[in-house]
PDB file of N, CA and C in Angstrom:
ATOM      1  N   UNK A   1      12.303  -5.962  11.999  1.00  0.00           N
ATOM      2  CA  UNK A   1      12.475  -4.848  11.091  1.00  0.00           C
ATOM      3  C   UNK A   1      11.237  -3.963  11.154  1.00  0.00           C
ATOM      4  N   UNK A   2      11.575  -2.468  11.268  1.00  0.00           N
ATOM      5  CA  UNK A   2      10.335  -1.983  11.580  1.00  0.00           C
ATOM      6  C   UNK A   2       9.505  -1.438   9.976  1.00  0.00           C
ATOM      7  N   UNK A   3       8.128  -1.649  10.026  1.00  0.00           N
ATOM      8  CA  UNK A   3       7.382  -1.231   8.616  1.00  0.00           C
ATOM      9  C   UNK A   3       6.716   0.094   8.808  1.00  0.00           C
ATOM     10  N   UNK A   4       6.789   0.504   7.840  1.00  0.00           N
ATOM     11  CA  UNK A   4       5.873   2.094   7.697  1.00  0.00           C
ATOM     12  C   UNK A   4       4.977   2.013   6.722  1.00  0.00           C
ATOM     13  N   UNK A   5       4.148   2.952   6.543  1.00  0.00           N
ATOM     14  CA  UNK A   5       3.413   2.895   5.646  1.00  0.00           C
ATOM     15  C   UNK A   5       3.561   3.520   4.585  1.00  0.00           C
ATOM     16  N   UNK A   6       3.784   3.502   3.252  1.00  0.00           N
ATOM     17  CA  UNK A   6       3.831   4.157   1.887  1.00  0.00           C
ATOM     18  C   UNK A   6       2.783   4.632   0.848  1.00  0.00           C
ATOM     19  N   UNK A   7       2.704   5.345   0.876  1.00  0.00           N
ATOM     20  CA  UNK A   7       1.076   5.926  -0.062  1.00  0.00           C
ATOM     21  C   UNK A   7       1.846   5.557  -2.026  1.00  0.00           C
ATOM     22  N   UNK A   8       1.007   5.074  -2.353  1.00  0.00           N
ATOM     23  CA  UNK A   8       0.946   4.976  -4.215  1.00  0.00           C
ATOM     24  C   UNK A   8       0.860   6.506  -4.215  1.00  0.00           C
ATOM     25  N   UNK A   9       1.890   6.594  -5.415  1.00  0.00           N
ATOM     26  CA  UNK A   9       1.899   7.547  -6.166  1.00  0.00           C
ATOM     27  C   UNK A   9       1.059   7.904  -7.756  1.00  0.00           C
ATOM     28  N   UNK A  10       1.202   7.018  -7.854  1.00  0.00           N
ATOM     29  CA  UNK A  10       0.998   6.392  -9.339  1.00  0.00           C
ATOM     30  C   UNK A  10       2.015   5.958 -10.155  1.00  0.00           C
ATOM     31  N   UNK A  11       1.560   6.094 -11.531  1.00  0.00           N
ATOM     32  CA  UNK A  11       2.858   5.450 -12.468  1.00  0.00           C
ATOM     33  C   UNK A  11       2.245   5.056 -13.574  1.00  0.00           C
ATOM     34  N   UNK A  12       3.112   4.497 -14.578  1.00  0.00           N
ATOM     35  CA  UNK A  12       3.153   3.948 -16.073  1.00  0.00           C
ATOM     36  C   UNK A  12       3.378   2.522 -15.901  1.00  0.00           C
ATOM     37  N   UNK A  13       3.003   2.341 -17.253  1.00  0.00           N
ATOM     38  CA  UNK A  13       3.858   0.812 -17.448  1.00  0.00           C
ATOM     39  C   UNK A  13       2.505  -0.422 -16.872  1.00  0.00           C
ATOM     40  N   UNK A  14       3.262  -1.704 -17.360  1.00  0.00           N
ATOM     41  CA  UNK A  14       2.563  -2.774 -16.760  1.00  0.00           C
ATOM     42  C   UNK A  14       2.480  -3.089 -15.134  1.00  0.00           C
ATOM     43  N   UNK A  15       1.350  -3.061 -14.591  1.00  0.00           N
ATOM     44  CA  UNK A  15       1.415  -2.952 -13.353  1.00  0.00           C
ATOM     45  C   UNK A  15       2.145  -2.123 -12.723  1.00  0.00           C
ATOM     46  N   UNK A  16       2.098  -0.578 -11.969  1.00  0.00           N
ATOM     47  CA  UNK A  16       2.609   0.268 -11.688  1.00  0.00           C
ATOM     48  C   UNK A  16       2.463  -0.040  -9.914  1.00  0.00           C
ATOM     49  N   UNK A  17       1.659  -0.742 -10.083  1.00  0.00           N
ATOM     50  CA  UNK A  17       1.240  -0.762  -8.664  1.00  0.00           C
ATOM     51  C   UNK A  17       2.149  -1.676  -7.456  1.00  0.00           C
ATOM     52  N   UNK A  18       2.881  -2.129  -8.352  1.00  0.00           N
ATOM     53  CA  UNK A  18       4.019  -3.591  -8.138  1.00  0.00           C
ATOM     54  C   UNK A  18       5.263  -2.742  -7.988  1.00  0.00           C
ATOM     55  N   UNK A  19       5.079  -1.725  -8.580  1.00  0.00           N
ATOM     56  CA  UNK A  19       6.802  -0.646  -8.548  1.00  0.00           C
ATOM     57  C   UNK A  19       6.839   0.203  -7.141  1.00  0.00           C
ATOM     58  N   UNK A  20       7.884  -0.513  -6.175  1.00  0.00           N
ATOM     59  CA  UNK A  20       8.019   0.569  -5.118  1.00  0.00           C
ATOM     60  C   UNK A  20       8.873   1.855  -5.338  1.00  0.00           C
ATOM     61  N   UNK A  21       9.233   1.876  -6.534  1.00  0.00           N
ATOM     62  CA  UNK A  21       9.589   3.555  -7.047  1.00  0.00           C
ATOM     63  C   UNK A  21       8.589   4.042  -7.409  1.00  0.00           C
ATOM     64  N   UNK A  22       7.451   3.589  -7.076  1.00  0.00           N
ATOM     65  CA  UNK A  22       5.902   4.741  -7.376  1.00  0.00           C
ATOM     66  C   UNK A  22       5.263   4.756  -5.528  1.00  0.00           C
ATOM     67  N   UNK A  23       5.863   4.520  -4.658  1.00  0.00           N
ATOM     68  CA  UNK A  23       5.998   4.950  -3.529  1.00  0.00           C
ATOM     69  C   UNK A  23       6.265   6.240  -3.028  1.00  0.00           C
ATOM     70  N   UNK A  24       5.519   6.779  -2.405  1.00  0.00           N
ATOM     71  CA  UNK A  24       6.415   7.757  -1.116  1.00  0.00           C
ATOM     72  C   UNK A  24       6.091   7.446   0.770  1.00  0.00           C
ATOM     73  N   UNK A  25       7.147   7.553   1.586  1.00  0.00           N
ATOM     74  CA  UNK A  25       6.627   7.626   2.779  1.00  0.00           C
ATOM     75  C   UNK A  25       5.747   8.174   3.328  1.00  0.00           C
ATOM     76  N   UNK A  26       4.792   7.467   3.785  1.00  0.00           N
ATOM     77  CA  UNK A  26       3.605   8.911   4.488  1.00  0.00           C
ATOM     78  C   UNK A  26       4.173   9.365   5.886  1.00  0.00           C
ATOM     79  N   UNK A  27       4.190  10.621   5.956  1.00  0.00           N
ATOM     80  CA  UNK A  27       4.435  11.468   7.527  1.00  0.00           C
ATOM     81  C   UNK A  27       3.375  10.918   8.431  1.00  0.00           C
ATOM     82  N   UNK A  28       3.579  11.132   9.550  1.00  0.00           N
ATOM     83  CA  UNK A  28       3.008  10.583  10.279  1.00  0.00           C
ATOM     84  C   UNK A  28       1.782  11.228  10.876  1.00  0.00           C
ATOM     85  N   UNK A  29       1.753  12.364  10.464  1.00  0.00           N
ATOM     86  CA  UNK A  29       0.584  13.213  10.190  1.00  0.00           C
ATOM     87  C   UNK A  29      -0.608  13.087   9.179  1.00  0.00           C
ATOM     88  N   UNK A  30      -0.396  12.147   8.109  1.00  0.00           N
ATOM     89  CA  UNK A  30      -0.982  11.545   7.281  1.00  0.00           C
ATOM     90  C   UNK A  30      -1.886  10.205   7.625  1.00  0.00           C
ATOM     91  N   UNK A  31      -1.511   9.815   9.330  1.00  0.00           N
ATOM     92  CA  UNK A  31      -1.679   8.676   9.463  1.00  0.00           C
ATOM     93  C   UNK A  31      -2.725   8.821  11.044  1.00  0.00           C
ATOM     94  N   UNK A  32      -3.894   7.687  10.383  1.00  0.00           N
ATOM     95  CA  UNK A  32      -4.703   8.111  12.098  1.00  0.00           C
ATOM     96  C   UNK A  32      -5.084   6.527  12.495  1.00  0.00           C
ATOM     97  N   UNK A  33      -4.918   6.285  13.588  1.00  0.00           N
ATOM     98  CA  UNK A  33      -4.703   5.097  14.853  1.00  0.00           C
ATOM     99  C   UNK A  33      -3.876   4.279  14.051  1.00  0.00           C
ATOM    100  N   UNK A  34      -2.428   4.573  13.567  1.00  0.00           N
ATOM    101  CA  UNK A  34      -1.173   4.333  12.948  1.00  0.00           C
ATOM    102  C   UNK A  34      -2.171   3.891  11.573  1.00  0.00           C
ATOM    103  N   UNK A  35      -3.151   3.978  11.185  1.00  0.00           N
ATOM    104  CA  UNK A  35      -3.229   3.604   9.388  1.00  0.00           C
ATOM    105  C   UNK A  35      -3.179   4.705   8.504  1.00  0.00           C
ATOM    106  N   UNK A  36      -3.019   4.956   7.475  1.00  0.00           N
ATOM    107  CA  UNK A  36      -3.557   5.635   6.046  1.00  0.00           C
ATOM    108  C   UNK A  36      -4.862   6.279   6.194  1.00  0.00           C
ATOM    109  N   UNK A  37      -4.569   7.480   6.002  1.00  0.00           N
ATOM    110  CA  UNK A  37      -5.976   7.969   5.094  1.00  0.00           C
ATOM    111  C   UNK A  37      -6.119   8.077   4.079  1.00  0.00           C
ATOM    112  N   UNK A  38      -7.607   7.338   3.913  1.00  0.00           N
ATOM    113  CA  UNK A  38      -7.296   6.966   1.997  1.00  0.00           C
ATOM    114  C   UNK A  38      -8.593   7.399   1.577  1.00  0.00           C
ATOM    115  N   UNK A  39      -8.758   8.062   0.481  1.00  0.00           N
ATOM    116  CA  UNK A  39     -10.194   9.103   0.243  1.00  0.00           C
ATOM    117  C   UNK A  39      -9.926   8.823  -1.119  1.00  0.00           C
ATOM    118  N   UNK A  40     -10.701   8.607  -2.502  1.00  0.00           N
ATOM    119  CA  UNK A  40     -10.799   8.573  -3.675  1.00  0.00           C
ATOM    120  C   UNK A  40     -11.366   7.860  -4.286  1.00  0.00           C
ATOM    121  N   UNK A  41     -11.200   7.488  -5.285  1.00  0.00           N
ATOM    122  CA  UNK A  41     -11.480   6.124  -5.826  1.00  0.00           C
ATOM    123  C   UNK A  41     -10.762   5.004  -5.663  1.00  0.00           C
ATOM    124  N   UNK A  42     -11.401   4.007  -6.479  1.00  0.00           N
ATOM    125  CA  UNK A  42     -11.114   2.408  -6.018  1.00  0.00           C
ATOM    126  C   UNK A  42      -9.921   2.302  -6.570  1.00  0.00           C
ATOM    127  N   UNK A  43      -8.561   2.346  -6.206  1.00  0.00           N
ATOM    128  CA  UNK A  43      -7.118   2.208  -6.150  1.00  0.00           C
ATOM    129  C   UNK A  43      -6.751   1.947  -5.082  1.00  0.00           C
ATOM    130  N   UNK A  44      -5.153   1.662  -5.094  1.00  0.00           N
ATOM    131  CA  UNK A  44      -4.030   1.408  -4.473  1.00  0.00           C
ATOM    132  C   UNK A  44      -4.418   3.063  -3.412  1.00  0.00           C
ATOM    133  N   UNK A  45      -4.051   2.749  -2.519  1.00  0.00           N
ATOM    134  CA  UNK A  45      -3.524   3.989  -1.634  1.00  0.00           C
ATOM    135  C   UNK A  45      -2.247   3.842  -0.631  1.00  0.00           C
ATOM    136  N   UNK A  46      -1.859   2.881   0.121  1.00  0.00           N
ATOM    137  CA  UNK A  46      -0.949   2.684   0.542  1.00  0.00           C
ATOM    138  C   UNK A  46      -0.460   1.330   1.133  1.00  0.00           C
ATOM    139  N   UNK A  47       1.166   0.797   1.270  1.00  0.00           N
ATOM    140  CA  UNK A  47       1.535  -0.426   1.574  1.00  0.00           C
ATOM    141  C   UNK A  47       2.262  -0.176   3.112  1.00  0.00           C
ATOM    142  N   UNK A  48       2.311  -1.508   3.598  1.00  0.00           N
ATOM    143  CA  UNK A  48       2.662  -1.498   5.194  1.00  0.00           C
ATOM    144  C   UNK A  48       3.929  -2.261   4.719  1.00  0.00           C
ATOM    145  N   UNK A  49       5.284  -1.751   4.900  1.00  0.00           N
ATOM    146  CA  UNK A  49       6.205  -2.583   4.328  1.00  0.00           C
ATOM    147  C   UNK A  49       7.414  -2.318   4.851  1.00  0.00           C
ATOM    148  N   UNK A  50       8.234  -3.361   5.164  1.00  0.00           N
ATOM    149  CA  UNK A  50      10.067  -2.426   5.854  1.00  0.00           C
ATOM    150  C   UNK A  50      10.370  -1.433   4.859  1.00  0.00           C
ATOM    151  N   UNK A  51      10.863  -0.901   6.308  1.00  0.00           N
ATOM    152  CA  UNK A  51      11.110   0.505   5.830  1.00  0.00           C
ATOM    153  C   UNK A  51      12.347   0.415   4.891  1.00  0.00           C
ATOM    154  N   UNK A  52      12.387   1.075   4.002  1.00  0.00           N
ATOM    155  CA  UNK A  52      13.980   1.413   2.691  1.00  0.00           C
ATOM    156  C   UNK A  52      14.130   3.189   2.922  1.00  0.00           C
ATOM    157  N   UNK A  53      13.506   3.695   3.254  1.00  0.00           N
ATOM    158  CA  UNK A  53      13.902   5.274   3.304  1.00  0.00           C
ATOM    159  C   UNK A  53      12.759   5.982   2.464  1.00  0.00           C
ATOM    160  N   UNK A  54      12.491   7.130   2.104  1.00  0.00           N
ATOM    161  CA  UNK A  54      11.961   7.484   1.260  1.00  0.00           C
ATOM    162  C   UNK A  54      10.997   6.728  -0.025  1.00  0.00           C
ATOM    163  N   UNK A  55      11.495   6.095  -0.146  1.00  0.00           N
ATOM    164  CA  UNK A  55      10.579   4.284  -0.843  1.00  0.00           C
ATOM    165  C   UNK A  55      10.880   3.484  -0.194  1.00  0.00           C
ATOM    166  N   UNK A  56       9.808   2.232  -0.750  1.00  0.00           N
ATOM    167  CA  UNK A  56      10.125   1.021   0.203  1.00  0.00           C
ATOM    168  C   UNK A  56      11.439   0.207  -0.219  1.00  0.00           C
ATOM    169  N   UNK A  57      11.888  -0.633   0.240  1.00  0.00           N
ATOM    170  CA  UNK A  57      12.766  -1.521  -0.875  1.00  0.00           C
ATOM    171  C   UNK A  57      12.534  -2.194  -1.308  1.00  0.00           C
ATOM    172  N   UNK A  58      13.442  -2.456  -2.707  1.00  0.00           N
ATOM    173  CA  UNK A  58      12.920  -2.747  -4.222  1.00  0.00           C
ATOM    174  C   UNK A  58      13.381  -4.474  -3.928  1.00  0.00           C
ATOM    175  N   UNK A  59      12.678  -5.683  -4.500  1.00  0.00           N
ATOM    176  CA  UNK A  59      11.381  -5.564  -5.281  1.00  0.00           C
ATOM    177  C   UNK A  59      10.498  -5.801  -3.721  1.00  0.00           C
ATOM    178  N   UNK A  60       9.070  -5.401  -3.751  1.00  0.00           N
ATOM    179  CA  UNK A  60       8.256  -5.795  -2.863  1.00  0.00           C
ATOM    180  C   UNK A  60       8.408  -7.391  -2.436  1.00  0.00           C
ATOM    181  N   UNK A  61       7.779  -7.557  -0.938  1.00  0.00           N
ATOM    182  CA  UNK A  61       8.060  -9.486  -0.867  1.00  0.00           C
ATOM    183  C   UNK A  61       6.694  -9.262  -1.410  1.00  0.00           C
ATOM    184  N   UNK A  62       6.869 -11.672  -1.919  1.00  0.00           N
ATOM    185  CA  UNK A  62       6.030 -11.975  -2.612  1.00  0.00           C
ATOM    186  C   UNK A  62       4.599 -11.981  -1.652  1.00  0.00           C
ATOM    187  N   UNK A  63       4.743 -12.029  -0.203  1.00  0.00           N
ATOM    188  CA  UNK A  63       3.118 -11.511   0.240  1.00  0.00           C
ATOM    189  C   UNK A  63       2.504  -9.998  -0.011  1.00  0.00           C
ATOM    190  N   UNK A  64       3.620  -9.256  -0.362  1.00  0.00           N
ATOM    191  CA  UNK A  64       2.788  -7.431  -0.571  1.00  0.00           C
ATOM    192  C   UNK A  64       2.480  -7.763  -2.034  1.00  0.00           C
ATOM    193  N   UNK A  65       3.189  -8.138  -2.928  1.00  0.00           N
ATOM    194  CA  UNK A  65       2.698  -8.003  -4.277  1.00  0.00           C
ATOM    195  C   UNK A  65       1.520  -9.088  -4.579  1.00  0.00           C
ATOM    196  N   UNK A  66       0.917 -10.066  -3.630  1.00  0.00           N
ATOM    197  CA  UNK A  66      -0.008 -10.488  -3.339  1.00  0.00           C
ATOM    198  C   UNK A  66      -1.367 -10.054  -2.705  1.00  0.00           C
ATOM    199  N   UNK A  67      -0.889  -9.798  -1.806  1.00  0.00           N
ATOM    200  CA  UNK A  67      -2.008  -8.407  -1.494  1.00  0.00           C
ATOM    201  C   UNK A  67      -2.588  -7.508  -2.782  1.00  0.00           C
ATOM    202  N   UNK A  68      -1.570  -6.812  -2.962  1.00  0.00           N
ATOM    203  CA  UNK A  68      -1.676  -6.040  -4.293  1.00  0.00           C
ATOM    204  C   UNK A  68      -2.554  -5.763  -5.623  1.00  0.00           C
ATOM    205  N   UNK A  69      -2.433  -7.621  -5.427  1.00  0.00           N
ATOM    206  CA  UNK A  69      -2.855  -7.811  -6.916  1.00  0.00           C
ATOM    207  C   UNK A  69      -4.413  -7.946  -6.494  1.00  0.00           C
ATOM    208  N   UNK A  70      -4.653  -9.026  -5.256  1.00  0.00           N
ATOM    209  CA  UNK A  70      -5.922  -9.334  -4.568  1.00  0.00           C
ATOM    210  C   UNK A  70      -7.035  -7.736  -4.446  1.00  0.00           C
ATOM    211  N   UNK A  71      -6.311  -6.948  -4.144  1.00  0.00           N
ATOM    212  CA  UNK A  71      -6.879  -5.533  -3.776  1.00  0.00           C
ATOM    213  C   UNK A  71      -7.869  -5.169  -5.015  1.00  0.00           C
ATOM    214  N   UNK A  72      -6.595  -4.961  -6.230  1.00  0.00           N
ATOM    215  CA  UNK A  72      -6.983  -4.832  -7.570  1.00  0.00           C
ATOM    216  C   UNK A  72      -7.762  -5.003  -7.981  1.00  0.00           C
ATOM    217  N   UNK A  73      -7.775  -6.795  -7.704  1.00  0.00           N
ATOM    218  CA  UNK A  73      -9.306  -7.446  -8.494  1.00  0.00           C
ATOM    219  C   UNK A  73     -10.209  -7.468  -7.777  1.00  0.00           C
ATOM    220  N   UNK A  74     -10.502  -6.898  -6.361  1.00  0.00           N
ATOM    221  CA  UNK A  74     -11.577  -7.095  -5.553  1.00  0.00           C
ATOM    222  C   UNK A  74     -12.156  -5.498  -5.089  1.00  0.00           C
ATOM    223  N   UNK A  75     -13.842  -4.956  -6.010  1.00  0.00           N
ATOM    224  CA  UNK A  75     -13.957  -3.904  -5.991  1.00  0.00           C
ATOM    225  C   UNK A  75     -14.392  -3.638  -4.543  1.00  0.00           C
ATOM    226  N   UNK A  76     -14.765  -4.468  -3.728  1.00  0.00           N
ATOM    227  CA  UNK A  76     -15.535  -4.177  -2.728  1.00  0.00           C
ATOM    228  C   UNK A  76     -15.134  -4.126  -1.331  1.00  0.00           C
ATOM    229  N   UNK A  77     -13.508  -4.190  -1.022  1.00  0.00           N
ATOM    230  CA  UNK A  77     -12.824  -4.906  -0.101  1.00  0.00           C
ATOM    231  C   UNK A  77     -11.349  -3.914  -0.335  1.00  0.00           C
ATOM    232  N   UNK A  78     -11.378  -2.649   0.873  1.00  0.00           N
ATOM    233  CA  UNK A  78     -10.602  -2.167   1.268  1.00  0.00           C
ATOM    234  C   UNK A  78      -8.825  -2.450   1.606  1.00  0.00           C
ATOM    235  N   UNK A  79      -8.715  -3.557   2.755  1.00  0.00           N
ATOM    236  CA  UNK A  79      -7.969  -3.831   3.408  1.00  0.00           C
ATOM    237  C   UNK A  79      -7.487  -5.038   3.056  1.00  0.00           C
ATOM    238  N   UNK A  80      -5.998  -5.574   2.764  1.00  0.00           N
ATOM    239  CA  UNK A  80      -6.117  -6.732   2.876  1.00  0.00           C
ATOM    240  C   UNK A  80      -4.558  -7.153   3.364  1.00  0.00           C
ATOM    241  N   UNK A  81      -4.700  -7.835   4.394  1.00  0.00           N
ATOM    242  CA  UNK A  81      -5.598  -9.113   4.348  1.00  0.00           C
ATOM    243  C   UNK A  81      -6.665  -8.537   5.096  1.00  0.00           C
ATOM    244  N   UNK A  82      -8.155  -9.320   5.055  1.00  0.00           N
ATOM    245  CA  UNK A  82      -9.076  -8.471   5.102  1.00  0.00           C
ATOM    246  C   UNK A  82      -9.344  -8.140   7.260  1.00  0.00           C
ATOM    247  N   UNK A  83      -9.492  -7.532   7.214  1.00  0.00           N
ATOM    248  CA  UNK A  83     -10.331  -7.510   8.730  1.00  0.00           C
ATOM    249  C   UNK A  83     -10.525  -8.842   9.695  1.00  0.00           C
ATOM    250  N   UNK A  84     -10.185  -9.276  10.391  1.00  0.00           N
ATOM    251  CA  UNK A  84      -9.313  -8.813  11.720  1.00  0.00           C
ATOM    252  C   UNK A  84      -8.052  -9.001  11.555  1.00  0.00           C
ATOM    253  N   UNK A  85      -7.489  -9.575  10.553  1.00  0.00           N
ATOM    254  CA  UNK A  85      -6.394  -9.717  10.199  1.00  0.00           C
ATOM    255  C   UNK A  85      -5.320  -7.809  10.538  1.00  0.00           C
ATOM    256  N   UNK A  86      -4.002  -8.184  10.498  1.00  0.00           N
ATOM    257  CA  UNK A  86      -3.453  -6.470  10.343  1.00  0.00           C
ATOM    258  C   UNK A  86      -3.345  -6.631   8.949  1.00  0.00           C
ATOM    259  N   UNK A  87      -3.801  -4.894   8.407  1.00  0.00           N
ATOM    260  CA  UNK A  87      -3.712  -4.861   7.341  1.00  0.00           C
ATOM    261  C   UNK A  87      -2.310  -4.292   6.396  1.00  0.00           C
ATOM    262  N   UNK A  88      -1.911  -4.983   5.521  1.00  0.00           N
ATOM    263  CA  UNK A  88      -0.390  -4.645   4.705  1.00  0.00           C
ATOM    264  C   UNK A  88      -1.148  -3.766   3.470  1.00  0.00           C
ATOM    265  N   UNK A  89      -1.710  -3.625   3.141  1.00  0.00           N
ATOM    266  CA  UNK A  89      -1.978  -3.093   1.943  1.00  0.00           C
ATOM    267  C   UNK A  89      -3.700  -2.229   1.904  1.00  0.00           C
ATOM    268  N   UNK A  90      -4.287  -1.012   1.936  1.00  0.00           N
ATOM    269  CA  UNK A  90      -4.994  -0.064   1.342  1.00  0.00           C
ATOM    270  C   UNK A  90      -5.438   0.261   0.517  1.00  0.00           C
ATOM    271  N   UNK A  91      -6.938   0.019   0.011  1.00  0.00           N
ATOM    272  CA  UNK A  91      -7.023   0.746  -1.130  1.00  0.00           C
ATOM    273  C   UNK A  91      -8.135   2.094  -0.520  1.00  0.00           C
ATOM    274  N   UNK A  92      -8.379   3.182  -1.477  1.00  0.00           N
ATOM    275  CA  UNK A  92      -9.338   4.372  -1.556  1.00  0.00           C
ATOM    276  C   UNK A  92     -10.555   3.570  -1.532  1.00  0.00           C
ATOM    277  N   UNK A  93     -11.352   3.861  -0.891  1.00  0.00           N
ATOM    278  CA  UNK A  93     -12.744   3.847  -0.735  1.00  0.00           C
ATOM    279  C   UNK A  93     -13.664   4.822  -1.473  1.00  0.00           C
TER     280      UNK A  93
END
């Protein structure tokens, strides 16, 4: 199944970051040596996940919403899983 990458949008609620209806697809113009560009603060920026169309499909597997959460609580650590690993999940630097 092929994965794309999805940039956070944001959102409400408990854990927003867990909702792939706070997804959008990134163009592929958005994307350099196939990753995310991610510029901001320490957040979510984007997930590596099968593709659903326009969002990813609902609910995330239990390794992305793992990632996820790991990202969250770890201020210092971009990518995860971390380096050399491929990375499923982005945060802003």
């Amino acid at each position: 199944m092929s994965r794309y990458w999805y940039a956070y949008l944001g959102g409400s609620g408990t854990q927003p970051q867990l909702n792939p209806a706070n997804y959008r697809l990134l163009p592929e113009d958005q994307l350099v040596d196939c990753k995310p560009t991610c510029f901001g603060v320490n957040e979510i920026c984007a997930v590596l996940t099968p593709a659903g169309g326009t969002t990813p499909f609902s609910p995330f597997s239990q390794n992305i919403q793992n990632y996820i959460i790991a990202a969250l609580s770890n201020t210092s650590i971009t990518q995860f899983p971390q380096f050399p690993s491929k990375a499923y999940v982005f945060k802003k630097d």
